[in-house]
Protein backbone atom coordinates (compact mmCIF):
# COMPACT_ATOMS: atom_id res chain seq x y z
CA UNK A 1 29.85 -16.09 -1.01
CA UNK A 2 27.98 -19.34 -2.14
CA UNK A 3 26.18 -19.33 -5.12
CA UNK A 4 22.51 -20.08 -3.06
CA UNK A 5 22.65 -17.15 -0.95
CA UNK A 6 22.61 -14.53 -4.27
CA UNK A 7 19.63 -13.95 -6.63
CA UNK A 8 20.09 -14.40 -10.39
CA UNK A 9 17.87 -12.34 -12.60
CA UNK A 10 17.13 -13.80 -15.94
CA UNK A 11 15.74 -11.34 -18.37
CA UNK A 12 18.12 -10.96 -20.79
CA UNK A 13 21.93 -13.25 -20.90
CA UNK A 14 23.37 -11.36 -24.02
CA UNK A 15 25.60 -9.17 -22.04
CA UNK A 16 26.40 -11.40 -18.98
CA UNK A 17 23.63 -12.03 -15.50
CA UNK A 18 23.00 -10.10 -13.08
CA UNK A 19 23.27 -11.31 -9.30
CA UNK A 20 21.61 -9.97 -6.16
CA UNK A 21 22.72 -10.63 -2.90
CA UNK A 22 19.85 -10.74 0.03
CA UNK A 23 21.44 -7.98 1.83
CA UNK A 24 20.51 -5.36 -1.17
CA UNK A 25 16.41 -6.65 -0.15
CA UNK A 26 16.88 -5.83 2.99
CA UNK A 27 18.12 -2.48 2.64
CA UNK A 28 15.18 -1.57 -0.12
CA UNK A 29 12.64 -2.82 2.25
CA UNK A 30 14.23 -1.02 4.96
CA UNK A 31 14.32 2.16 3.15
CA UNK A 32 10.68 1.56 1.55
CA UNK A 33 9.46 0.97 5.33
CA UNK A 34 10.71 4.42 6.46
CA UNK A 35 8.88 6.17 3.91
CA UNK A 36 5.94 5.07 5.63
CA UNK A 37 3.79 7.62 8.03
CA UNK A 38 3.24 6.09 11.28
CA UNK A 39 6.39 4.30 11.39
CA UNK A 40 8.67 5.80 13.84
CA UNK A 41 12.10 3.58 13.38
CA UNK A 42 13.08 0.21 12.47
CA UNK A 43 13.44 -2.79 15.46
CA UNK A 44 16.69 -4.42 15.11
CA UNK A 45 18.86 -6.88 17.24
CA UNK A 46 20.92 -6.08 20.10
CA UNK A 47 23.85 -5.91 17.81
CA UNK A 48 22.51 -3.11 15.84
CA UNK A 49 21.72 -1.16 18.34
CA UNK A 50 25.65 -1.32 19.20
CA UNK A 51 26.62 -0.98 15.97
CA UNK A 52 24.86 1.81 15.57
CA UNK A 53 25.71 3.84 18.93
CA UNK A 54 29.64 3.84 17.22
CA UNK A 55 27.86 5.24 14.07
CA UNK A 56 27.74 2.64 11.90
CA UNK A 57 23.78 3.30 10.11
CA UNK A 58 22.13 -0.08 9.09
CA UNK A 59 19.39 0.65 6.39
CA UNK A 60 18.96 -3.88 6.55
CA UNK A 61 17.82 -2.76 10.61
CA UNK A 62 14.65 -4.31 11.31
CA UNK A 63 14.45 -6.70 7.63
CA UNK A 64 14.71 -10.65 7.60
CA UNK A 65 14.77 -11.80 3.41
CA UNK A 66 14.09 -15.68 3.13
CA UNK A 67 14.38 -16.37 -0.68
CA UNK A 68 12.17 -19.17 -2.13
CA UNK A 69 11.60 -20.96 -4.94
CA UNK A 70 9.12 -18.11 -6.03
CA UNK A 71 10.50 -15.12 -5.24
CA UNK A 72 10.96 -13.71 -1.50
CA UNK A 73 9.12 -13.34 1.98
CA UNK A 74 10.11 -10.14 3.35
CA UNK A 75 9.48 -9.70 8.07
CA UNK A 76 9.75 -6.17 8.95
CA UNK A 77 9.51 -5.73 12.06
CA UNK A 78 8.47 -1.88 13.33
CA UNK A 79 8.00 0.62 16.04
CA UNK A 80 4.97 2.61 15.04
CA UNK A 81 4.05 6.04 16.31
CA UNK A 82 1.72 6.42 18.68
CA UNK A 83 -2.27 7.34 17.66
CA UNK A 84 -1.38 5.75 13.69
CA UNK A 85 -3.70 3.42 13.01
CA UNK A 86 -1.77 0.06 12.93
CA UNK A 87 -3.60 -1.75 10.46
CA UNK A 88 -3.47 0.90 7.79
CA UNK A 89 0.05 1.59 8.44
CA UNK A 90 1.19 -2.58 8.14
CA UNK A 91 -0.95 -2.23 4.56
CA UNK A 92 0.84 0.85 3.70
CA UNK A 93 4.53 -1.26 4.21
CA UNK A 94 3.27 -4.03 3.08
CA UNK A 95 2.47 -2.28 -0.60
CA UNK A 96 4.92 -0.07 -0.30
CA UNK A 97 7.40 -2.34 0.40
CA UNK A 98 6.56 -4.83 -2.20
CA UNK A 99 6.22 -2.00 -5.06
CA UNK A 100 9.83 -1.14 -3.99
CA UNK A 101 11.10 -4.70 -4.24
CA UNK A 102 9.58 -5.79 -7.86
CA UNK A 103 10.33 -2.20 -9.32
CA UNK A 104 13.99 -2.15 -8.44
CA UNK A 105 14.73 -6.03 -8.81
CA UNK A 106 12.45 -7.20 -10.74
CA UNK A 107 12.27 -10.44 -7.93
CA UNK A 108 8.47 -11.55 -6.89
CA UNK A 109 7.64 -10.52 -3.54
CA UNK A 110 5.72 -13.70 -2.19
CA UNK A 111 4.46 -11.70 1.31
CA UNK A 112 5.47 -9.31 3.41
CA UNK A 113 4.94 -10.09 7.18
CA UNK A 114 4.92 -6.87 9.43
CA UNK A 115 5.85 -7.02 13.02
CA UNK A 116 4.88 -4.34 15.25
CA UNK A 117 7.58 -4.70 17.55
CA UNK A 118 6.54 -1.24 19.98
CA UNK A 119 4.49 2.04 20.20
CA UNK A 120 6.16 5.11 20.61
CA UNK A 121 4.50 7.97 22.30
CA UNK A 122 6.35 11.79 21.38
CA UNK A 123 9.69 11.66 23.14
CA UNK A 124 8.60 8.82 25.32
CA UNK A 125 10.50 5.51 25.46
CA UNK A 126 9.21 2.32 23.40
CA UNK A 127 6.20 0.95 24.68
């Protein structure tokens, strides 16, 4: 792994650094988005839907991480449940997405973009 794709976290160098790799965001914003009501799943890629019919579970479904100078943007994108209110559920992940982030990592959340990828009705394909 190259040193530009991991996050150092400077706090306190006595007893070595500590490095996080972008992967480990995805997965706490990916878990932090599922807490939310009104979201029904995660939207990932074609591959992860693949991956996932042989059993392999991706909590980084759904999660793009671009690391800047700053901190990190955080897209999410979501399939929401049908009759949720969409703007109150995107400010819901968006804070509790961000909480998760900074309280875990201690790395600045710049924004958090959320995608509404579909609409779900109850056992009813993806809108």
């Amino acid at each position: 792994m190259s040193d530009q794709l991991l996050l150092e976290i400077l706090e306190d160098d006595s007893l070595g650094s500590v490095q996080i790799v972008p992967e480990v965001l995805e997965v706490i914003a990916g878990l932090a988005a599922t807490e939310v009501d009104g979201v029904k799943s995660m939207h990932g890629s074609f591959a992860t839907g693949v991956a996932e019919k042989f059993g392999k579970k991706s909590h980084g479904k759904g999660v793009r991480v671009e690391l800047t100078d700053n901190g990190a943007i955080i897209d999410i994108y979501v399939i929401l449940k049908f009759g949720k209110s969409i703007p109150k559920v995107a400010a819901k992940l968006q804070t509790n997405i961000k909480h998760n982030i900074q309280t875990m990592t201690s790395i600045q959340v710049e924004e958090v973009n959320v995608h509404v990828a579909g609409i779900q009705m109850d056992n009813q394909e993806i809108v």
